[in-house]
C-alpha atoms as a PDB file:
ATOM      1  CA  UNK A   1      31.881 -13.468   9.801  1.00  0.00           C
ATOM      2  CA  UNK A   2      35.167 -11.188  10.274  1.00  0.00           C
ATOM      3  CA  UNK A   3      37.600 -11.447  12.965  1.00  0.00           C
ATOM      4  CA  UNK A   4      37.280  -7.914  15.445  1.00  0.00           C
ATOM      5  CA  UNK A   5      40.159  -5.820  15.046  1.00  0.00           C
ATOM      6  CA  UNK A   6      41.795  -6.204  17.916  1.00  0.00           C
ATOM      7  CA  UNK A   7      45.411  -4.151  19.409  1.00  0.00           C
ATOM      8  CA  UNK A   8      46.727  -0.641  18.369  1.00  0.00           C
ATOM      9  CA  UNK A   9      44.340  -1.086  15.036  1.00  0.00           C
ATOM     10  CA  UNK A  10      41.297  -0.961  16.682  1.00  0.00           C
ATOM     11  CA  UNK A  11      42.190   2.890  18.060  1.00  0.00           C
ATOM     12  CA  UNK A  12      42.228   3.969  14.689  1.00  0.00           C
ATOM     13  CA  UNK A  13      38.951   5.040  12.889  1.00  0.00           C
ATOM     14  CA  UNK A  14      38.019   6.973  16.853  1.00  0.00           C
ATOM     15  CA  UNK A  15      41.843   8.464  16.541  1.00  0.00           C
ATOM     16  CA  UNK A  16      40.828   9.838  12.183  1.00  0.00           C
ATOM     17  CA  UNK A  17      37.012  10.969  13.896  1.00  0.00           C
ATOM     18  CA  UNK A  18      38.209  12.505  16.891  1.00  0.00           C
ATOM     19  CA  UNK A  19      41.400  14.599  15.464  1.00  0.00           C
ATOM     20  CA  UNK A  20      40.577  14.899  12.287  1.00  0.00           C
ATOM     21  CA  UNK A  21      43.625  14.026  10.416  1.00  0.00           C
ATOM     22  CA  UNK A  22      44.566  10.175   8.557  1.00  0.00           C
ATOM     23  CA  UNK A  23      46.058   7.588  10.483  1.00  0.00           C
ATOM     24  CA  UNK A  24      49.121   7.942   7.864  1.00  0.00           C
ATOM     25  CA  UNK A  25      49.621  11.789   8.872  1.00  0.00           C
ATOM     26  CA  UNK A  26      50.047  10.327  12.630  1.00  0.00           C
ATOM     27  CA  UNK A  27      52.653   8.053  11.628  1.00  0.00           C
ATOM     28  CA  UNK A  28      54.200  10.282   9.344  1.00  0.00           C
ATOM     29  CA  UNK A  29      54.424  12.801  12.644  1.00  0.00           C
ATOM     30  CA  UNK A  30      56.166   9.805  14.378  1.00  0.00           C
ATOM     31  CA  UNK A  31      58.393   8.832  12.127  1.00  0.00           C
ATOM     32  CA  UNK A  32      59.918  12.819  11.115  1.00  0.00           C
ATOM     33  CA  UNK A  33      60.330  13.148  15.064  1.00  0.00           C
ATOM     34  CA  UNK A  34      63.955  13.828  16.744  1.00  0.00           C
ATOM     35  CA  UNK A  35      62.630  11.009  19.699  1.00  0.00           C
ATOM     36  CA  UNK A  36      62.981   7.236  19.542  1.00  0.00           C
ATOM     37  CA  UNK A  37      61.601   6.076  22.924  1.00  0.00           C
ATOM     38  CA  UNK A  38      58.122   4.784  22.706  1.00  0.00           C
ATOM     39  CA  UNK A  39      57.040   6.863  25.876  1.00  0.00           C
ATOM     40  CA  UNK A  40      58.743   9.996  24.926  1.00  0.00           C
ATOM     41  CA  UNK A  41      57.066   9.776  22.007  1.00  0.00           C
ATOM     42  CA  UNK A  42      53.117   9.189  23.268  1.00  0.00           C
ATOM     43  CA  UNK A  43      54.180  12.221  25.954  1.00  0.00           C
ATOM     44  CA  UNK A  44      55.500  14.286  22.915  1.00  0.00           C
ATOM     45  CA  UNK A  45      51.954  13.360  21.601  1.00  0.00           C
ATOM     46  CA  UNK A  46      49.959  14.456  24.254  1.00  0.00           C
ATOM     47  CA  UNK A  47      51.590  17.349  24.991  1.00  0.00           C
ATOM     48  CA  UNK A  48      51.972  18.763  21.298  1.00  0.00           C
ATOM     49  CA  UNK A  49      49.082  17.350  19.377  1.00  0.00           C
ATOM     50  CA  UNK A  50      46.585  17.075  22.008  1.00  0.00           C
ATOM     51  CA  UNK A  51      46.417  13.204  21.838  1.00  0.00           C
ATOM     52  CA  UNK A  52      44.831  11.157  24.881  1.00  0.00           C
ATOM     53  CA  UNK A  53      46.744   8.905  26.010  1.00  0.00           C
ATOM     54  CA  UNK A  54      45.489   5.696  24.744  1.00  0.00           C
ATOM     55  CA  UNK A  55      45.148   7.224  21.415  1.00  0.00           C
ATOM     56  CA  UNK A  56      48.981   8.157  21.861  1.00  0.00           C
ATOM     57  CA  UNK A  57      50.076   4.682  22.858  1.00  0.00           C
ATOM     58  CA  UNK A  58      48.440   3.156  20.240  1.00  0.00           C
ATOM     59  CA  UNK A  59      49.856   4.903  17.274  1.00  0.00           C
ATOM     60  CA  UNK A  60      53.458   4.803  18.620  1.00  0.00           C
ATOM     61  CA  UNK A  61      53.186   1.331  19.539  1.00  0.00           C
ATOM     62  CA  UNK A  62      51.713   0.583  15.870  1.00  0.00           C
ATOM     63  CA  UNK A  63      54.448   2.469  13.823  1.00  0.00           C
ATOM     64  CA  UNK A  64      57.162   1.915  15.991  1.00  0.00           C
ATOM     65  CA  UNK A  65      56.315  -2.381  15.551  1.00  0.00           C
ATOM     66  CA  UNK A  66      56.168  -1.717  11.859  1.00  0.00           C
ATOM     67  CA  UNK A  67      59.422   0.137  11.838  1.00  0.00           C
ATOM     68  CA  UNK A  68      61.094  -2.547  13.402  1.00  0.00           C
ATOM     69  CA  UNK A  69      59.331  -5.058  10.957  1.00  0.00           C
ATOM     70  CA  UNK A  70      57.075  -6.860  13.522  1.00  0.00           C
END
């Protein structure tokens, strides 16, 4: 039996069915944008792309932890 996927992860295949575009597009987004801080960039989200706000949170959380090497 497989472990749940639990954290930002688990937002993933309802962020690619709900907005239509790969999780890797989302990062990609994230990572070419002028912001750094984690909440301007889940409001820059919301208020450009449309994202809710869990959906937001989630990606930046994700990429920003991988950035950093976490």
């Amino acid at each position: 039996m497989t472990e749940p996927v639990k954290g930002p992860v688990s937002y993933f295949p309802s962020i690619e069915k709900k907005y239509g575009r790969p999780i890797t597009e989302w990062k990609d987004l994230i990572r070419s944008s002028p912001l750094t801080k984690h909440m301007e960039l889940v409001s820059w989200l919301k208020t450009e792309h449309g994202l809710g706000h869990g959906h937001a949170n989630a990606l930046v959380a994700h990429t920003l932890a991988e950035d950093s090497g976490k």
